[in-house]
C-alpha atoms as a PDB file:
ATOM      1  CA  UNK A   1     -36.544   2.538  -0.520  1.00  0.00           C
ATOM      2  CA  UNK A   2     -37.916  -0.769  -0.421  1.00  0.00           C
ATOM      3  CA  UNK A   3     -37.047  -1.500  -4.268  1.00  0.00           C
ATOM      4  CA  UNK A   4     -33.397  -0.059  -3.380  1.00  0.00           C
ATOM      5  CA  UNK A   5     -33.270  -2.843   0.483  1.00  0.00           C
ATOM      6  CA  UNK A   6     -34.297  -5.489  -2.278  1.00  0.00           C
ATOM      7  CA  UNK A   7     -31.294  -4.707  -4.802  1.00  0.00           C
ATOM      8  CA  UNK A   8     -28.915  -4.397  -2.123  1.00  0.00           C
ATOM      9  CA  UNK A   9     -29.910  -8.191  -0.911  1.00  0.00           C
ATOM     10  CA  UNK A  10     -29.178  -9.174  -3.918  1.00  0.00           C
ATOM     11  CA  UNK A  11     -25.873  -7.982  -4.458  1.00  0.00           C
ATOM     12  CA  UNK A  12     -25.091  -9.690  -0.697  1.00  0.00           C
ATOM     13  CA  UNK A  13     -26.477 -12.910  -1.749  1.00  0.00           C
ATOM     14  CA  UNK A  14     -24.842 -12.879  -4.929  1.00  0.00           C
ATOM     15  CA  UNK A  15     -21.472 -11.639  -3.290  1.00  0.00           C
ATOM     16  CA  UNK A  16     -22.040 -14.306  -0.093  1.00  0.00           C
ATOM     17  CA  UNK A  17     -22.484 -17.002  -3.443  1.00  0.00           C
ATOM     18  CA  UNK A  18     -18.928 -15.573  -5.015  1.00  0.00           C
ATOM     19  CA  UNK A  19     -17.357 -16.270  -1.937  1.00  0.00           C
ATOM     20  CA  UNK A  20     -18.384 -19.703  -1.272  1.00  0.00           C
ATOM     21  CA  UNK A  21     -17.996 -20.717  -4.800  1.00  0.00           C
ATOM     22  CA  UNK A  22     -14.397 -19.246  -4.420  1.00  0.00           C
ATOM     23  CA  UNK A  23     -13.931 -21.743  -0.932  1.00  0.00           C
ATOM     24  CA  UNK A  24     -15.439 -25.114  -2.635  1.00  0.00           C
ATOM     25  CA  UNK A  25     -13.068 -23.898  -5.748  1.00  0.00           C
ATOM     26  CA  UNK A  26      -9.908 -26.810  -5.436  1.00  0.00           C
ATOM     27  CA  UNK A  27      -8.080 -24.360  -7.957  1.00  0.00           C
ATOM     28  CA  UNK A  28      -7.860 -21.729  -5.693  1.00  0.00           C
ATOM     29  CA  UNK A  29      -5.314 -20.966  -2.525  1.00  0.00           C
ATOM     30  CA  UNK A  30      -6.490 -19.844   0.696  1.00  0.00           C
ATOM     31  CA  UNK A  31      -5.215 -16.244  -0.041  1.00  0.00           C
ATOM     32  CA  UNK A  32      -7.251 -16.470  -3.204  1.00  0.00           C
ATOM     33  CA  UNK A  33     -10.103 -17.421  -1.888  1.00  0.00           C
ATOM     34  CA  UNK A  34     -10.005 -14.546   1.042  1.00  0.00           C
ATOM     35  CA  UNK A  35      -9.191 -12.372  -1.336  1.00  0.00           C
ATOM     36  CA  UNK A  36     -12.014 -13.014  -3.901  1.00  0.00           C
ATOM     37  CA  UNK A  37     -14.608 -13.046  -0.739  1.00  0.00           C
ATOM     38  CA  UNK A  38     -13.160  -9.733   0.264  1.00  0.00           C
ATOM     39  CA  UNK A  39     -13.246  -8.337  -2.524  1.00  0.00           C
ATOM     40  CA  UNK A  40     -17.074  -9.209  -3.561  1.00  0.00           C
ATOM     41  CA  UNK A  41     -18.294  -8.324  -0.125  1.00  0.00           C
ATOM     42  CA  UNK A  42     -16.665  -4.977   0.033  1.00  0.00           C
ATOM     43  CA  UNK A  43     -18.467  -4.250  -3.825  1.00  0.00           C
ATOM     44  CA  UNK A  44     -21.720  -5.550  -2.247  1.00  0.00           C
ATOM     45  CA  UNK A  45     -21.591  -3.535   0.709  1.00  0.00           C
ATOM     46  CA  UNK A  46     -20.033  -0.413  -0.793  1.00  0.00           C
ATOM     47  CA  UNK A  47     -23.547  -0.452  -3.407  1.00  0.00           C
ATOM     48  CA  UNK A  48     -21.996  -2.660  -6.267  1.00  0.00           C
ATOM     49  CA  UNK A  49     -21.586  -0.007  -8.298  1.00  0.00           C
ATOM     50  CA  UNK A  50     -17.967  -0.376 -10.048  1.00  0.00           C
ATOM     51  CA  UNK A  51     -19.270   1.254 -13.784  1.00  0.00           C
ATOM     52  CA  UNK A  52     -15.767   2.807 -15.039  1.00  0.00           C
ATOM     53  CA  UNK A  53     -17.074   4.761 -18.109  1.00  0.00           C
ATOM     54  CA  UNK A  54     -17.087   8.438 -17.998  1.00  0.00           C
ATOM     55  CA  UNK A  55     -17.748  11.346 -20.468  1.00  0.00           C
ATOM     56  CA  UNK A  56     -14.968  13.374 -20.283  1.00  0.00           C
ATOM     57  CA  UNK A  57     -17.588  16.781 -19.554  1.00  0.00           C
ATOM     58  CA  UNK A  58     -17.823  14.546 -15.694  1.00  0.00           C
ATOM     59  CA  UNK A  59     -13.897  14.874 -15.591  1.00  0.00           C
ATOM     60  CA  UNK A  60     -12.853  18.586 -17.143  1.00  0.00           C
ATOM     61  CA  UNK A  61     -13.954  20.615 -14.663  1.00  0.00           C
ATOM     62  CA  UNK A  62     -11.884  18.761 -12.117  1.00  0.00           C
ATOM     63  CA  UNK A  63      -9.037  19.034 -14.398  1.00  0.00           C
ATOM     64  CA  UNK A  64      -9.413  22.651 -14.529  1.00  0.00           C
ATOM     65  CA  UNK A  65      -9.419  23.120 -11.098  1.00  0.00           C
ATOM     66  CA  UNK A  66      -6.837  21.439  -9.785  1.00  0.00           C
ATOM     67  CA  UNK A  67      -4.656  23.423 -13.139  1.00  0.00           C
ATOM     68  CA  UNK A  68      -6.303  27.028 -11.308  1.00  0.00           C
ATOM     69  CA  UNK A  69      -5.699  26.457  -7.607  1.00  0.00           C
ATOM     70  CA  UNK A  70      -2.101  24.044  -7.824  1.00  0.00           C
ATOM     71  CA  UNK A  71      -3.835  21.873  -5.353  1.00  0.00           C
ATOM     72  CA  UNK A  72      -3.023  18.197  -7.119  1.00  0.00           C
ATOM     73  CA  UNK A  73      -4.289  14.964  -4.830  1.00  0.00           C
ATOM     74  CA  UNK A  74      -0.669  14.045  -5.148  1.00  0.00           C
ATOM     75  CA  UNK A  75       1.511  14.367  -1.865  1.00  0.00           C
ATOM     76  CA  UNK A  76       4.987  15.506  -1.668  1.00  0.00           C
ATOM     77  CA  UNK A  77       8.017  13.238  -1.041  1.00  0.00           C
ATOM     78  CA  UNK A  78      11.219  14.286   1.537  1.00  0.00           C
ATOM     79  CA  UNK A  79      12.974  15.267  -1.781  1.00  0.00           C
ATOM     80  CA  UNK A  80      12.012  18.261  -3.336  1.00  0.00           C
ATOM     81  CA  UNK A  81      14.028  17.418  -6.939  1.00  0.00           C
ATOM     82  CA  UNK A  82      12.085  14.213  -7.215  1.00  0.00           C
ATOM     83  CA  UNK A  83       8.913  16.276  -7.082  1.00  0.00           C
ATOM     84  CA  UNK A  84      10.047  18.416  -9.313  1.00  0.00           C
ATOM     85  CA  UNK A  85      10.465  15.618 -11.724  1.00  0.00           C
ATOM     86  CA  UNK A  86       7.579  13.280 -10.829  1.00  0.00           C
ATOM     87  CA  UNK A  87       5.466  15.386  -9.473  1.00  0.00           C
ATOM     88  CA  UNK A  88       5.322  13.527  -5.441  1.00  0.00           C
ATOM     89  CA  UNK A  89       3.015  10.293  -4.641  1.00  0.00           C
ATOM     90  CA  UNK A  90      -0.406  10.652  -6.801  1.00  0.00           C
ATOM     91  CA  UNK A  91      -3.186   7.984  -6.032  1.00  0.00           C
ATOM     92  CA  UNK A  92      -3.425   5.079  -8.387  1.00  0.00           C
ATOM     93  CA  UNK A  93      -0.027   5.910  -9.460  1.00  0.00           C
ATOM     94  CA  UNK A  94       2.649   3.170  -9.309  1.00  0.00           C
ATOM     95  CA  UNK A  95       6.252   4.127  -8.683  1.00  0.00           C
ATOM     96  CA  UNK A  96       9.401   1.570  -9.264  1.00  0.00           C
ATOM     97  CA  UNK A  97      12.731   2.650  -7.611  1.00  0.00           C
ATOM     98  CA  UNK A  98      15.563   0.985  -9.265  1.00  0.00           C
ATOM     99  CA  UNK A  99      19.140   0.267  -8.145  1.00  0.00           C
ATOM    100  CA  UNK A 100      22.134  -2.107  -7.255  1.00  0.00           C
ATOM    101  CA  UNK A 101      22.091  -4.062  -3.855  1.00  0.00           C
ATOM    102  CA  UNK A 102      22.963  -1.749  -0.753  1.00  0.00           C
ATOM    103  CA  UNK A 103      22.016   1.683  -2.833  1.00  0.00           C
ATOM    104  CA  UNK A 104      19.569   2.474  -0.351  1.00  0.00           C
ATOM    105  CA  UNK A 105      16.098   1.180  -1.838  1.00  0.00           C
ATOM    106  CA  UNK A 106      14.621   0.170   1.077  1.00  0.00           C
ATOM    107  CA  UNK A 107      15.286   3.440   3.032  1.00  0.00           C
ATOM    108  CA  UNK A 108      14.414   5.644   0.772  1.00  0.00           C
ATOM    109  CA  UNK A 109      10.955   3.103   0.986  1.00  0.00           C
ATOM    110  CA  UNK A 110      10.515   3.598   4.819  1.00  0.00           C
ATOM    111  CA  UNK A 111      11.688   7.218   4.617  1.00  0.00           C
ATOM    112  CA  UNK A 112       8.790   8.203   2.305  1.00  0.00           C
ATOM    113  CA  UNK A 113       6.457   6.217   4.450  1.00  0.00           C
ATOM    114  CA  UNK A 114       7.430   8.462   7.703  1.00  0.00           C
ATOM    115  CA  UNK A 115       7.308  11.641   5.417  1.00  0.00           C
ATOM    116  CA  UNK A 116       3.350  10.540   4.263  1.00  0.00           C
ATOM    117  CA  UNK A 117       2.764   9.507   8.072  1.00  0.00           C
ATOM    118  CA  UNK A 118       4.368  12.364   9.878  1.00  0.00           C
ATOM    119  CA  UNK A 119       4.326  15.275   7.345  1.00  0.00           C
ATOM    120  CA  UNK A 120       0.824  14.713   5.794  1.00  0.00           C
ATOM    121  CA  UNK A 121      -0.999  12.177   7.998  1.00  0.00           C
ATOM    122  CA  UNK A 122      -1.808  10.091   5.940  1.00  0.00           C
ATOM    123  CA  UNK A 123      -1.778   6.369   6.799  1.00  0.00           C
ATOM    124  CA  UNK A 124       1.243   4.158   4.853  1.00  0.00           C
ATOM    125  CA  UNK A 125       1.284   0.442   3.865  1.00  0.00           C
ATOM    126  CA  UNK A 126       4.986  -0.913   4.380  1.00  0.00           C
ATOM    127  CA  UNK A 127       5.310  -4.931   2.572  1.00  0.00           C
ATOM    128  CA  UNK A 128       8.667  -5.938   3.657  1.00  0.00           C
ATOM    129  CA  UNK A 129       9.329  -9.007   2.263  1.00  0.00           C
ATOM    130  CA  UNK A 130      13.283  -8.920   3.130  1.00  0.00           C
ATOM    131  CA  UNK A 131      13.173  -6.679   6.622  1.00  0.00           C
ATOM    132  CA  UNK A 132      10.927  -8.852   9.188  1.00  0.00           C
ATOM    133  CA  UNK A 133       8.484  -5.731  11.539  1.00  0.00           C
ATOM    134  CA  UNK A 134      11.534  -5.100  14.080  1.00  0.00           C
ATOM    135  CA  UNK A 135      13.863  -4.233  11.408  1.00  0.00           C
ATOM    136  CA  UNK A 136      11.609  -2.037   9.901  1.00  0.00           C
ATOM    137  CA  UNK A 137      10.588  -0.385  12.678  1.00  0.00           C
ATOM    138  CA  UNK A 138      13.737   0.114  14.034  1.00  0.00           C
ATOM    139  CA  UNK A 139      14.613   2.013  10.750  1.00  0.00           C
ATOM    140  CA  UNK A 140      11.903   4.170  11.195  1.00  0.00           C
ATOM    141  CA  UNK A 141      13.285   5.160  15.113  1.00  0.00           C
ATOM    142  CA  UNK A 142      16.502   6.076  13.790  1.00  0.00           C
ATOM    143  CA  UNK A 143      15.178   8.404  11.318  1.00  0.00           C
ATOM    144  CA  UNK A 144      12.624  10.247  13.119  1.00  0.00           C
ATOM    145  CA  UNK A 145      14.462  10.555  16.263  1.00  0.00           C
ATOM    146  CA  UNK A 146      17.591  11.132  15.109  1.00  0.00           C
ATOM    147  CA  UNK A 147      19.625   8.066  16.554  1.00  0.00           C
ATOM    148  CA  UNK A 148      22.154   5.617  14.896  1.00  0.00           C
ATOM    149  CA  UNK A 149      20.493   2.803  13.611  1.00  0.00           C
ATOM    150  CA  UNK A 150      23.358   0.618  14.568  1.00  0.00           C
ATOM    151  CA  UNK A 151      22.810   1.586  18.075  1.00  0.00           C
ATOM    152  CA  UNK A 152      19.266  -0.187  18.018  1.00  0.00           C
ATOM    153  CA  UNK A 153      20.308  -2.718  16.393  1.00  0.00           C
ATOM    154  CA  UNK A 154      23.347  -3.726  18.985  1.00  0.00           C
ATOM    155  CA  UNK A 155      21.968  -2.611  21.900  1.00  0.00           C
ATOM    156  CA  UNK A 156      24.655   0.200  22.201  1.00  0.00           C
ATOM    157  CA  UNK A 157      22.697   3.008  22.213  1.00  0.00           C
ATOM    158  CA  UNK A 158      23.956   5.804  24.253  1.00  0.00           C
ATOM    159  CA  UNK A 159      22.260   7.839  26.872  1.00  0.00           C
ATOM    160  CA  UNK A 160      22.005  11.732  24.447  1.00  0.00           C
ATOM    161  CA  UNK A 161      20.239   9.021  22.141  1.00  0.00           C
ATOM    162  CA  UNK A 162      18.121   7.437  24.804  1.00  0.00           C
ATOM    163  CA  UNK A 163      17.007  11.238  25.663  1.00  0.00           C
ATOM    164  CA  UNK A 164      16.053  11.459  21.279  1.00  0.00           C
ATOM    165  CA  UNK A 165      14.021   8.306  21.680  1.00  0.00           C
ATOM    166  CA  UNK A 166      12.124   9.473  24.620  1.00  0.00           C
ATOM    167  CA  UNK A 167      11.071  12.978  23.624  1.00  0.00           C
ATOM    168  CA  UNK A 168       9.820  11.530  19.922  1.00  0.00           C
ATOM    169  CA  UNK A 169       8.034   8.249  21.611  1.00  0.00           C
ATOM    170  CA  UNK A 170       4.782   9.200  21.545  1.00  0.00           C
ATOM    171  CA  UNK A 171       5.147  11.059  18.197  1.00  0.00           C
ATOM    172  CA  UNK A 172       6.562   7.701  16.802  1.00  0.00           C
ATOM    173  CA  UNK A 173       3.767   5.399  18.597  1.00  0.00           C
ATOM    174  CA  UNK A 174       1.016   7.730  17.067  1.00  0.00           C
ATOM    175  CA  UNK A 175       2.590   7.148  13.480  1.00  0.00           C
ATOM    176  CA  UNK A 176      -0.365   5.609  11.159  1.00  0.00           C
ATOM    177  CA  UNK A 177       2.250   3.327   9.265  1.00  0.00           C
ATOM    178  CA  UNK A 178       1.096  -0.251   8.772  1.00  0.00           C
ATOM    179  CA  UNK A 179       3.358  -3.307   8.298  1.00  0.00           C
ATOM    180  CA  UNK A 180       2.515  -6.213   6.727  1.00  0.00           C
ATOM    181  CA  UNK A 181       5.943  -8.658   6.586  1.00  0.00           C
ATOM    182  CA  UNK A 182       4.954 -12.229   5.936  1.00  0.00           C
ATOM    183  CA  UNK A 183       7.606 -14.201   4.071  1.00  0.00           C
ATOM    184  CA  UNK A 184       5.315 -15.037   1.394  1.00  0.00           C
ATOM    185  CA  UNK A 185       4.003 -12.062  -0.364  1.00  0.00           C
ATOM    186  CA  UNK A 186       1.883 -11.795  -3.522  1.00  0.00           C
ATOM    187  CA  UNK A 187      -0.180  -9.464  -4.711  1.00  0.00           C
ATOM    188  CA  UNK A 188      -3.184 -10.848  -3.389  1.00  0.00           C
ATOM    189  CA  UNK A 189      -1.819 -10.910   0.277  1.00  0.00           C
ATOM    190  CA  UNK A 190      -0.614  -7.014  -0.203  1.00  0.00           C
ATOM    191  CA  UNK A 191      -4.583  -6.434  -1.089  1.00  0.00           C
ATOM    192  CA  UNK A 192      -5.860  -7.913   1.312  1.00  0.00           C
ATOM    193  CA  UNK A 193      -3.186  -6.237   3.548  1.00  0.00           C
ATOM    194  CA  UNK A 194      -4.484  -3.074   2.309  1.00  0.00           C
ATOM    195  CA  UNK A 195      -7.977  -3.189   2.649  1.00  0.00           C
ATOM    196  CA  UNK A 196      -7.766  -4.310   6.273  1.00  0.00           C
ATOM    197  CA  UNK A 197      -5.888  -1.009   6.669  1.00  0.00           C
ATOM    198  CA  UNK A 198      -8.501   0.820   4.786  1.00  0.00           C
ATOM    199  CA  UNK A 199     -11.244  -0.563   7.531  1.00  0.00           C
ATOM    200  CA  UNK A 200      -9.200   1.157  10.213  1.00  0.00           C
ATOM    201  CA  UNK A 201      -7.819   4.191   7.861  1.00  0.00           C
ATOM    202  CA  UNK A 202      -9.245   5.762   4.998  1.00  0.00           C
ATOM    203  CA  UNK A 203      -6.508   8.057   4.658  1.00  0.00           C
ATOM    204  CA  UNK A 204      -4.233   5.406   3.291  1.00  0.00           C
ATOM    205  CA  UNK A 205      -2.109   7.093   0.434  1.00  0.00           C
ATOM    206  CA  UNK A 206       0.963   5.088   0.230  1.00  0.00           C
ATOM    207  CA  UNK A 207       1.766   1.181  -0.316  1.00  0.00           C
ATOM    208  CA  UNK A 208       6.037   0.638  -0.091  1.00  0.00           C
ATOM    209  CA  UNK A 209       6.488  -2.795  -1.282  1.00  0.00           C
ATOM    210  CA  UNK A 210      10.070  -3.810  -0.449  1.00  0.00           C
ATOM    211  CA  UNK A 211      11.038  -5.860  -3.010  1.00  0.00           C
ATOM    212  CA  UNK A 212       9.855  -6.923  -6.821  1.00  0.00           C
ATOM    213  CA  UNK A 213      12.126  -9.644  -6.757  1.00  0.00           C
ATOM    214  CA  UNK A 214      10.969 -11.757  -3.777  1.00  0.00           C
ATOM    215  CA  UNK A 215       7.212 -11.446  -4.982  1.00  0.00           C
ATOM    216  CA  UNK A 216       5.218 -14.621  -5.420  1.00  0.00           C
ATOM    217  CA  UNK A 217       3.388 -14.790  -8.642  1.00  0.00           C
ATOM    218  CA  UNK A 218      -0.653 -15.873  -8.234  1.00  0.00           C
ATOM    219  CA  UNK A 219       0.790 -19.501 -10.392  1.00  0.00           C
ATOM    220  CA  UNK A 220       3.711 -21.625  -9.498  1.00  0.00           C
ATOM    221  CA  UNK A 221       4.658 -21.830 -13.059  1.00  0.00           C
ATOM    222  CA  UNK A 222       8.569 -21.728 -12.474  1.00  0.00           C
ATOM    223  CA  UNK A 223       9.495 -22.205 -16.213  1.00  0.00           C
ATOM    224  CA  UNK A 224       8.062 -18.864 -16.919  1.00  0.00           C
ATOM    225  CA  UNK A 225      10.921 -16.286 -17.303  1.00  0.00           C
ATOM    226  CA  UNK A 226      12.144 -13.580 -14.403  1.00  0.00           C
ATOM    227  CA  UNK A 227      10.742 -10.560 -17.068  1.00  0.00           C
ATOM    228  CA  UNK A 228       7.344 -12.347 -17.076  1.00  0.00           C
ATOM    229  CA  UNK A 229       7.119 -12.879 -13.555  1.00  0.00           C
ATOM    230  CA  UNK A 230       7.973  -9.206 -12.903  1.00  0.00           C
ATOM    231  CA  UNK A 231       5.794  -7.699 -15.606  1.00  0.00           C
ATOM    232  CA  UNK A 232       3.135 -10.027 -13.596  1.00  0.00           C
ATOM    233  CA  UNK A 233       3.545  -8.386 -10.007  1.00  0.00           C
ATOM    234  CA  UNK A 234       4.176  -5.117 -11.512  1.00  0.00           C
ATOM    235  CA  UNK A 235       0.452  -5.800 -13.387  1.00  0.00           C
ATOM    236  CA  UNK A 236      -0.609  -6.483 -10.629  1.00  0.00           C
ATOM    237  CA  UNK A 237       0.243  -3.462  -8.048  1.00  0.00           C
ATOM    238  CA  UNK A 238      -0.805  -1.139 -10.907  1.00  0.00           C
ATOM    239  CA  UNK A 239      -3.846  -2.410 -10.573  1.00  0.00           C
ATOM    240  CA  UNK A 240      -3.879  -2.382  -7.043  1.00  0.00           C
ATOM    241  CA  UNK A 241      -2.952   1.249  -6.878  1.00  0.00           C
ATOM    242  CA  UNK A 242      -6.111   1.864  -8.699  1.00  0.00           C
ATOM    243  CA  UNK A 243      -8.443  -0.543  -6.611  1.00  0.00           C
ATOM    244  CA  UNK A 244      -6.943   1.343  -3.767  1.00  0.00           C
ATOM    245  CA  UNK A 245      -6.479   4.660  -4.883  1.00  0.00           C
ATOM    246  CA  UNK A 246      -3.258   4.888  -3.547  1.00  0.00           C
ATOM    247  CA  UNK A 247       0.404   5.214  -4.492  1.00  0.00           C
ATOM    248  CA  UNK A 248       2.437   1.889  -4.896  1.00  0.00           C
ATOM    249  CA  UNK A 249       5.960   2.754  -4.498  1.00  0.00           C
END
């Protein structure tokens, strides 16, 4: 035990050395630098171990099972012909919805988070980068309860509405749904989103970022093309779907 107490120092002091190498580092933001801190703490403290090889003899068996008993880790959407074709929300899977302006992205985004919160209870992740919290949340009210969003919005909501609101309150304040809606969101600030949620909720299966488009890129490097800068964030939440074992949708 002692040789294991020893080890596990180590990996602190190292991960307390990361993170103030990271601070003194001019190179490096503020989100960076939380980030990188984070991140080498939470490896120190969960044992350090982050070894990714594996014979595939570890893996077949749960393979097998999961082809036997049809229970998949992957949870189900509110439309039953997507998971027919995709198969529902999987962890470390990432998931870009594509369509004109007004085509309903971003409510098919909050709709999937209420189905994960409310259907499976599971916690959800919502990055709203265009919707500030109220907007969001007020999309979220409608569709549980039942209301017209335009009612909430205009403060014209009518009393057989007012009676929806009150009889799913406290099923609506209970939700686990996170939302994270800084102006100014990168991939690093989504992470560190995350695993703040993951302190509080373990459970968390889905991240909705809402959009691509607005992302900051970790450089300022505006010369660089609108693909590149995509195929950068979209990098970048693949690999935070893993780190998270969640789905990024």
């Amino acid at each position: 035990h002692r040789i294991a107490d020893l080890a596990a120092l180590r990996r602190l002091a190292y991960a307390l050395t990361q993170g103030l190498t990271a601070v003194h580092n001019p190179a490096i933001d503020l989100a960076a630098a939380r980030d990188i801190a984070r991140t080498e703490l939470d490896s120190a403290i969960g044992g350090g171990d982050t070894r990714s090889l594996t014979r595939i003899r570890e893996v077949l068996p749960e393979v097998i099972d999961i082809a036997e008993t049809g229970q998949a880790p992957a949870l189900s959407t509110p439309w039953p012909d997507l998971d027919r074709l995709i198969g529902g929300i999987a962890p470390g899977r990432l998931v870009v919805i594509g369509a004109r302006p007004g085509h309903g992205k971003s409510l098919a985004g909050t709709n999937l988070a209420l189905h994960t919160a409310h259907h499976h209870g599971h916690a959800a992740l919502i990055a709203s980068i265009e919707m500030p919290r109220q907007e969001v949340v007020q999309r979220l009210v409608a569709a549980h309860a039942g209301v017209n969003i335009n009612g909430l919005i205009n403060a014209r909501v009518v009393e057989p509405e007012w009676e929806k609101i009150r009889r799913h309150f406290d099923a609506i304040n209970d939700l686990p749904i996170y939302i994270e809606d800084g102006s100014e969101q990168s991939v690093t600030s989504i992470r560190a989103a995350a695993k703040e949620v993951l302190r509080d909720r373990a459970d968390l299966a889905l991240i909705v970022v809402d959009y691509l488009q607005l992302m900051s890129t970790p450089d300022s490097n505006r010369s660089s093309s609108r693909a590149e800068r995509l195929g950068a964030v979209t990098r970048g939440l693949k690999v935070l779907a893993r780190e998270t074992n969640t789905c990024v949708v």
